[in-house]
PDB file of N, CA and C in Angstrom:
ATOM      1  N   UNK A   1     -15.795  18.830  -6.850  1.00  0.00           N
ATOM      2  CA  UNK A   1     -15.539  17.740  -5.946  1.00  0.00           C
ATOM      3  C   UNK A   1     -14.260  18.051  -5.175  1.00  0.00           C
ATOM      4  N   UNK A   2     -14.211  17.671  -3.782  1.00  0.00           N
ATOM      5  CA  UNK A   2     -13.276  18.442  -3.040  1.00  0.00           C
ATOM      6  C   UNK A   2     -12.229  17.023  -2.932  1.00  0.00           C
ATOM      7  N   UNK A   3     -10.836  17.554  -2.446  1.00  0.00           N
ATOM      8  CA  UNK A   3     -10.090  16.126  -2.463  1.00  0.00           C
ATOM      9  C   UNK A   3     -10.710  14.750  -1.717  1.00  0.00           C
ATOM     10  N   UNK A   4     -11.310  15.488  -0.438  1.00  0.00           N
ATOM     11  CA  UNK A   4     -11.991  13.966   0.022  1.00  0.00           C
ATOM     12  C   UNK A   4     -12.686  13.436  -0.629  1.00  0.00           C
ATOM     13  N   UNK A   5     -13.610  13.744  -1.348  1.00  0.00           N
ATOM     14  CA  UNK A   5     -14.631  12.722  -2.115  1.00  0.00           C
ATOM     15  C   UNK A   5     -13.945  12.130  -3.321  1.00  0.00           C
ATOM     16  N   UNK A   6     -12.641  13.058  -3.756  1.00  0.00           N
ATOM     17  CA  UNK A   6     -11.975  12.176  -4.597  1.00  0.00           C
ATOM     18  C   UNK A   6     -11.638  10.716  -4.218  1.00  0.00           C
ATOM     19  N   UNK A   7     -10.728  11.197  -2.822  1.00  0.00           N
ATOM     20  CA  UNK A   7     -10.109  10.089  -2.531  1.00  0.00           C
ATOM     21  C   UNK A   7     -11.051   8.567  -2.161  1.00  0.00           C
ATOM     22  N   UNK A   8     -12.106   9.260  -1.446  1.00  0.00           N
ATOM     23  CA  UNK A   8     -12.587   8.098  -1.622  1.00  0.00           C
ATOM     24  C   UNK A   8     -13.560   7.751  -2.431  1.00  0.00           C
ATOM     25  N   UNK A   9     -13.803   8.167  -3.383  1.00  0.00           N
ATOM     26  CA  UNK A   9     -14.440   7.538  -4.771  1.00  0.00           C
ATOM     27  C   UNK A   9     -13.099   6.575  -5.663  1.00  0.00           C
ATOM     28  N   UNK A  10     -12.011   7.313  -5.657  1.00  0.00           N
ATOM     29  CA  UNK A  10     -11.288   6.471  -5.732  1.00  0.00           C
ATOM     30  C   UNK A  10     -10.605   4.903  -5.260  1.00  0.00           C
ATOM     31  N   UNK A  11     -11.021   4.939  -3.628  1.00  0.00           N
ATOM     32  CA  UNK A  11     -10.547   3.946  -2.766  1.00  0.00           C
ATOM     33  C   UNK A  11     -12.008   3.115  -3.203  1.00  0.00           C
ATOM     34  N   UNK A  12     -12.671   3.506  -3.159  1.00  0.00           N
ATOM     35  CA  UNK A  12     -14.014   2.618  -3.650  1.00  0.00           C
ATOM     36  C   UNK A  12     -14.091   1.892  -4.890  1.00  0.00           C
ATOM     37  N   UNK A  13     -13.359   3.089  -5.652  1.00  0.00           N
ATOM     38  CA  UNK A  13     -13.666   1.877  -7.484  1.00  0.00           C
ATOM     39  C   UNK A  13     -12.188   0.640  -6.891  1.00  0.00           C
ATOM     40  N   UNK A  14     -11.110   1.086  -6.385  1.00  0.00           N
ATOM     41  CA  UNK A  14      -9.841   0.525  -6.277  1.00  0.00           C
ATOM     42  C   UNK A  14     -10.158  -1.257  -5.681  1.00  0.00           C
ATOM     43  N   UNK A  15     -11.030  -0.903  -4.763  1.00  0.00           N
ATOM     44  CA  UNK A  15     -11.785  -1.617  -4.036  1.00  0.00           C
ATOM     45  C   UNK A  15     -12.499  -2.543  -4.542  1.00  0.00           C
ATOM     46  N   UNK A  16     -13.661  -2.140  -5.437  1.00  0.00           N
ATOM     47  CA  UNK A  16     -14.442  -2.994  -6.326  1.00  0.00           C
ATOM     48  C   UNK A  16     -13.691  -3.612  -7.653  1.00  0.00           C
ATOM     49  N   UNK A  17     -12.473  -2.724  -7.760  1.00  0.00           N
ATOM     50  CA  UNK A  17     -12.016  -3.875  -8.969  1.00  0.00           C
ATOM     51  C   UNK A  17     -11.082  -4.737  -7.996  1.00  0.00           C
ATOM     52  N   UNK A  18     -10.778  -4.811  -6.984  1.00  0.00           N
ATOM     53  CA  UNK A  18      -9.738  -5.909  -6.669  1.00  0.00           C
ATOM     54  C   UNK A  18     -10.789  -7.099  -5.759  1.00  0.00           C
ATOM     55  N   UNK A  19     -12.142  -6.386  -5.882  1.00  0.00           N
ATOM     56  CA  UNK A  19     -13.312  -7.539  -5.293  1.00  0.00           C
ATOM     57  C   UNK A  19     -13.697  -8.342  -6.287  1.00  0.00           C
ATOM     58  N   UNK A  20     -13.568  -8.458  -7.759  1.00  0.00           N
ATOM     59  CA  UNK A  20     -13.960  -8.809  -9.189  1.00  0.00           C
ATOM     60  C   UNK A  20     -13.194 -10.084  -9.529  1.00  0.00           C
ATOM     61  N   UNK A  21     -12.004 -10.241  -8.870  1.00  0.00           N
ATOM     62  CA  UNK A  21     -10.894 -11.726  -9.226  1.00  0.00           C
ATOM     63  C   UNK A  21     -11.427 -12.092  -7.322  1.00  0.00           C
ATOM     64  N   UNK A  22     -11.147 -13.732  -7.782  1.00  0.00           N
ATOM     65  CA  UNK A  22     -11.108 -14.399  -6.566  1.00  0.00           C
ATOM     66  C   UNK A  22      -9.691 -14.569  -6.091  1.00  0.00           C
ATOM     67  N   UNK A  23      -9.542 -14.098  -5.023  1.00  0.00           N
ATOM     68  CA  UNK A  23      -8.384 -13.914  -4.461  1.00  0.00           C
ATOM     69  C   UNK A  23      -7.229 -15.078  -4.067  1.00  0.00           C
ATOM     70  N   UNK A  24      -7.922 -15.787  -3.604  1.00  0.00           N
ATOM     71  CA  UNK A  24      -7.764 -17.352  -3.348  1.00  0.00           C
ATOM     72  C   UNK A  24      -6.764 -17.923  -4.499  1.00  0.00           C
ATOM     73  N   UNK A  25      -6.877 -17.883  -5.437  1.00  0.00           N
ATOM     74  CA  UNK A  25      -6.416 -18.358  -6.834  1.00  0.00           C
ATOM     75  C   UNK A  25      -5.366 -17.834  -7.607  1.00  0.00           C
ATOM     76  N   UNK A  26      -4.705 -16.465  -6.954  1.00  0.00           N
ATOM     77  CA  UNK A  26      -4.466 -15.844  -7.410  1.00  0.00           C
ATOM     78  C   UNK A  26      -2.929 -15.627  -7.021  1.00  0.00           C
ATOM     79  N   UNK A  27      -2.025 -15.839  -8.044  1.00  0.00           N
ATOM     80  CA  UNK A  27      -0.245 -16.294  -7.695  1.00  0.00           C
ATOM     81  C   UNK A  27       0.016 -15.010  -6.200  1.00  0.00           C
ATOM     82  N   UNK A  28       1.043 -15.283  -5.677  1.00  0.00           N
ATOM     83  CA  UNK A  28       1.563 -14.191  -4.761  1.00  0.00           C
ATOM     84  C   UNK A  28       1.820 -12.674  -5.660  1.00  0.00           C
ATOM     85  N   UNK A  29       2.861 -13.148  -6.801  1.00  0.00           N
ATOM     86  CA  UNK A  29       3.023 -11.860  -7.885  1.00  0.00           C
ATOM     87  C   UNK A  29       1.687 -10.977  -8.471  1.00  0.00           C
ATOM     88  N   UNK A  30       0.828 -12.056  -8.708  1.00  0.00           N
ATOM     89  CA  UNK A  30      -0.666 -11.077  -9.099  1.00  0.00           C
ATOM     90  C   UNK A  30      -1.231 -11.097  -7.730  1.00  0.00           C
ATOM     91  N   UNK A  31      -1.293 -10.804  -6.452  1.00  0.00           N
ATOM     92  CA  UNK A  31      -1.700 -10.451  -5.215  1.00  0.00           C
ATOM     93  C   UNK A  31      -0.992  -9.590  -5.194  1.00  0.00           C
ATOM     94  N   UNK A  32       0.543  -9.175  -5.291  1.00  0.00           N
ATOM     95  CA  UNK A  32       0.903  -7.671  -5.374  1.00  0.00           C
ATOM     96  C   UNK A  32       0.508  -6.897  -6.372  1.00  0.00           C
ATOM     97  N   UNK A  33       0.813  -7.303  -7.751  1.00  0.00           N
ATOM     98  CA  UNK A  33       0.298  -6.588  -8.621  1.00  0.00           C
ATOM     99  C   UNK A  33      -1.051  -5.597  -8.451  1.00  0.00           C
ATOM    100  N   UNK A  34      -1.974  -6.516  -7.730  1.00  0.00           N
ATOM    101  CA  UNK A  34      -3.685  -5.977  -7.624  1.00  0.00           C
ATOM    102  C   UNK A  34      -3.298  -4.905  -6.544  1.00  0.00           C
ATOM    103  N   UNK A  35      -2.605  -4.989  -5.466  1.00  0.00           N
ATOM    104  CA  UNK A  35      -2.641  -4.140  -4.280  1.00  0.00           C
ATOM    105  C   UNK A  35      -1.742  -2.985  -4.667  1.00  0.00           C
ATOM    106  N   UNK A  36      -0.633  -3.192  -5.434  1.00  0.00           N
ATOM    107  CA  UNK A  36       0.216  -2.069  -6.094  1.00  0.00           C
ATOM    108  C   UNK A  36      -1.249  -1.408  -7.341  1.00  0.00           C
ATOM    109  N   UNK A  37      -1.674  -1.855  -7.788  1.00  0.00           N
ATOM    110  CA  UNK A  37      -2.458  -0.988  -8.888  1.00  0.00           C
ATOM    111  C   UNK A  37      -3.348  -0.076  -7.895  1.00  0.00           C
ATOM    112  N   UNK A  38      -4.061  -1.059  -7.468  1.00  0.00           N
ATOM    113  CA  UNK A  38      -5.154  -0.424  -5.566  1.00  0.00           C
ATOM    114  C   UNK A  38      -4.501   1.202  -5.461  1.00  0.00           C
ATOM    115  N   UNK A  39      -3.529   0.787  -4.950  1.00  0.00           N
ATOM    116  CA  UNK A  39      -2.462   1.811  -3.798  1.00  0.00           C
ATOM    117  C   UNK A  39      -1.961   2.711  -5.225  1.00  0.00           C
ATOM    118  N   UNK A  40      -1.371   2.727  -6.161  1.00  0.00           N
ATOM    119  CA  UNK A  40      -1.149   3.517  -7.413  1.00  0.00           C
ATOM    120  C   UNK A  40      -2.346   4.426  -7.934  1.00  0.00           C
ATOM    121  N   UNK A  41      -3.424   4.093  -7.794  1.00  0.00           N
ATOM    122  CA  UNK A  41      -4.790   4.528  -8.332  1.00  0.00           C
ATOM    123  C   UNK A  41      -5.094   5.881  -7.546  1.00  0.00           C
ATOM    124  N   UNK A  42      -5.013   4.743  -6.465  1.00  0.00           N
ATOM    125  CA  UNK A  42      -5.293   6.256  -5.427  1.00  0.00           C
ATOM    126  C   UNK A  42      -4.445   7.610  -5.090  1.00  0.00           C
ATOM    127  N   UNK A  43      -3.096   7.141  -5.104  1.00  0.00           N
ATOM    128  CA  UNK A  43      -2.287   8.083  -5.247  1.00  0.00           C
ATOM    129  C   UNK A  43      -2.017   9.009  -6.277  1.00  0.00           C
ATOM    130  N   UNK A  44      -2.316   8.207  -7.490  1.00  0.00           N
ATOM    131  CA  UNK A  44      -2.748   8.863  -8.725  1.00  0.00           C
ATOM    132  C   UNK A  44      -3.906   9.927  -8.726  1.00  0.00           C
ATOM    133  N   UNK A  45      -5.268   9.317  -8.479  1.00  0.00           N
ATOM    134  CA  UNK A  45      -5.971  10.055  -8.205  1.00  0.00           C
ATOM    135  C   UNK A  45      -5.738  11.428  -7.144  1.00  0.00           C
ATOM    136  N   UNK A  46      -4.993  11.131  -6.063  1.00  0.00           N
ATOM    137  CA  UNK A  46      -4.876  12.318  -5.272  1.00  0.00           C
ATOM    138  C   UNK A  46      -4.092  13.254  -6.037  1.00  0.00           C
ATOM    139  N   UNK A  47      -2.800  13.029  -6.592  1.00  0.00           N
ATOM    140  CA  UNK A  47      -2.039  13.261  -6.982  1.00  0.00           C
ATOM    141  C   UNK A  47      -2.476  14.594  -8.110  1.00  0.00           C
ATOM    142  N   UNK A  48      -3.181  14.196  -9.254  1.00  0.00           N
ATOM    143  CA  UNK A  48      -3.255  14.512 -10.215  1.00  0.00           C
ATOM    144  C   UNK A  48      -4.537  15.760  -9.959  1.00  0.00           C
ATOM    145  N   UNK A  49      -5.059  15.489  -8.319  1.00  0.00           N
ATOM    146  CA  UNK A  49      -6.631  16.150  -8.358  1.00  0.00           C
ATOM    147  C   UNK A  49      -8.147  15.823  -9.224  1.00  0.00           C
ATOM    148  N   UNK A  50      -7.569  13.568  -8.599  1.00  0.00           N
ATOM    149  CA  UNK A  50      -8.439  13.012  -9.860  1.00  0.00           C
ATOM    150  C   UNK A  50      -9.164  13.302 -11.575  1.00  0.00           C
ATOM    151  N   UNK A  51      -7.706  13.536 -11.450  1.00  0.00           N
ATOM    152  CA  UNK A  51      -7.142  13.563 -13.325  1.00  0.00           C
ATOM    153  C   UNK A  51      -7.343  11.863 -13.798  1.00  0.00           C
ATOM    154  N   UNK A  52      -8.023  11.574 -14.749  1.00  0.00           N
ATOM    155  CA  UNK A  52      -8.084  10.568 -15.275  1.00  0.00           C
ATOM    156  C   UNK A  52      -6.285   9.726 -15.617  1.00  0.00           C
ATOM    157  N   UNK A  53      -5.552  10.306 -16.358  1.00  0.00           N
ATOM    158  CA  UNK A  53      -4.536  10.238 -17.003  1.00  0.00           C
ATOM    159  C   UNK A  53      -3.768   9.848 -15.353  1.00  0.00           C
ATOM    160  N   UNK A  54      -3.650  10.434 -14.403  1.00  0.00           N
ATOM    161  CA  UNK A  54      -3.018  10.357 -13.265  1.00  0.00           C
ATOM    162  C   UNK A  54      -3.391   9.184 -12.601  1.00  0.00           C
ATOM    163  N   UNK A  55      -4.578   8.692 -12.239  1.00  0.00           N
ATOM    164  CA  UNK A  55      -5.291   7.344 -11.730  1.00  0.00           C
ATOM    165  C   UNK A  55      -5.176   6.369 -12.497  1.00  0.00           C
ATOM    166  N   UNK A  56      -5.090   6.413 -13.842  1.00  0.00           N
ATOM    167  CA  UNK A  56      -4.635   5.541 -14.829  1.00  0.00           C
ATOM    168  C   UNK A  56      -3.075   5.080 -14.800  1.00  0.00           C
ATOM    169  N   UNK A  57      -2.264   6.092 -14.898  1.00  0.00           N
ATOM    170  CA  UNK A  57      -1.064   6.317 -14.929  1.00  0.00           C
ATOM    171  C   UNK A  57      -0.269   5.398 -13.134  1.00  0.00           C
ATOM    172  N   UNK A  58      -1.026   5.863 -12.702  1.00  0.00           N
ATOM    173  CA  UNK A  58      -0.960   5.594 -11.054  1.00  0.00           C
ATOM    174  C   UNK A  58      -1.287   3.854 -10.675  1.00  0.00           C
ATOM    175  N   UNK A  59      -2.111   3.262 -11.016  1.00  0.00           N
ATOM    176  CA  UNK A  59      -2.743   2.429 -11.279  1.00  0.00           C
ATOM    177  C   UNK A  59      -1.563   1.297 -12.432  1.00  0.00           C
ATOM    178  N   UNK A  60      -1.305   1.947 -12.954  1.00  0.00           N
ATOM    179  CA  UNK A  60      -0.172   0.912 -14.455  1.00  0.00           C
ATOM    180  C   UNK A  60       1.308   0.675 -13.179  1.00  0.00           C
ATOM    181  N   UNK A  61       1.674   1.990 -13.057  1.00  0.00           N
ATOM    182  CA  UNK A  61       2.921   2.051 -12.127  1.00  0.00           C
ATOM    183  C   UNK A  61       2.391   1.692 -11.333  1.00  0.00           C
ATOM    184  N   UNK A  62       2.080   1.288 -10.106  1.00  0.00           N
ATOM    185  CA  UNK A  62       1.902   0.306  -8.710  1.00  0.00           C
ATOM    186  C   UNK A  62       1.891  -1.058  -8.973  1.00  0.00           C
ATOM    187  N   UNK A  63       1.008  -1.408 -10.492  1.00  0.00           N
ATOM    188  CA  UNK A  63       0.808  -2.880 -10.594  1.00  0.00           C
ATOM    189  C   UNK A  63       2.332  -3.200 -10.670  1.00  0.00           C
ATOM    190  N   UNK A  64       2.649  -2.449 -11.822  1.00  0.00           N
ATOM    191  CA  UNK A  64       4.346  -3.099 -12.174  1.00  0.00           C
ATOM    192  C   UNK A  64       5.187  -3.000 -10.913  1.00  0.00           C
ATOM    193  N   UNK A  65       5.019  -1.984 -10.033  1.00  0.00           N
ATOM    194  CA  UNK A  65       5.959  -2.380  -8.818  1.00  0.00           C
ATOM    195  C   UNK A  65       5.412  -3.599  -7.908  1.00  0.00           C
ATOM    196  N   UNK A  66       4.278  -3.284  -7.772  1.00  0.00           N
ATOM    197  CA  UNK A  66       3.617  -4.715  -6.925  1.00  0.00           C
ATOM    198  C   UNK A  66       4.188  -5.509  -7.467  1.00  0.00           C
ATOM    199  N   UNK A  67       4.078  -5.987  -8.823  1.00  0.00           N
ATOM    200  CA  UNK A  67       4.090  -7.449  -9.684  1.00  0.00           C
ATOM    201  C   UNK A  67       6.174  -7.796  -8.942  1.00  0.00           C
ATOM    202  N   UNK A  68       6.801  -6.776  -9.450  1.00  0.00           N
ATOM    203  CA  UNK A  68       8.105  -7.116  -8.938  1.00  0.00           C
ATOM    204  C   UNK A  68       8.423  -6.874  -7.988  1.00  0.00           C
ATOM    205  N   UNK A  69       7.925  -6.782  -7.009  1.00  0.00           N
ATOM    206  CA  UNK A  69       7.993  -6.455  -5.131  1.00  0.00           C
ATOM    207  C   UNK A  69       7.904  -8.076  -4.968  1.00  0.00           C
ATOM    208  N   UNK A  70       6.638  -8.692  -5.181  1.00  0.00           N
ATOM    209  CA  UNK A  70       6.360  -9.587  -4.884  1.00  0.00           C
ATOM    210  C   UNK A  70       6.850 -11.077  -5.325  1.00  0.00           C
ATOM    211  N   UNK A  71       8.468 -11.251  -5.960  1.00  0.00           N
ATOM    212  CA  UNK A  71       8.667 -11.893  -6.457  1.00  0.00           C
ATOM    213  C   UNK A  71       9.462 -12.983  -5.563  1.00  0.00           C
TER     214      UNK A  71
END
């Protein structure tokens, strides 16, 4: 799999899990959180050459910066 199809297999799952919560409902802090994990995932994924451990890893770190960006 070449980096593009990483990336966007990645932007796609990133995508479908932040389509899964209703948005509407959802504090300002967990609206960053979701878009920091989003944006972490993917970078992870690029990062690592969609390494599991890296998209995971990527994904933990964005939420926690989202979550305190958005405070």
């Amino acid at each position: 799999m070449n980096k593009t199809s990483q990336l966007l297999l990645a932007a796609a799952l990133a995508l479908a899990a932040t389509g899964c919560s209703t948005w509407d409902k959802l504090s300002t802090r967990e609206k960053g959180a979701t878009i920091g994990a989003s944006a972490g995932a993917v970078a992870g994924a690029v990062i690592s050459n969609g390494g599991v451990l890296g998209t995971v890893g990527g994904a933990a770190i964005g939420g926690l910066i989202g979550h305190e960006v958005a405070k």
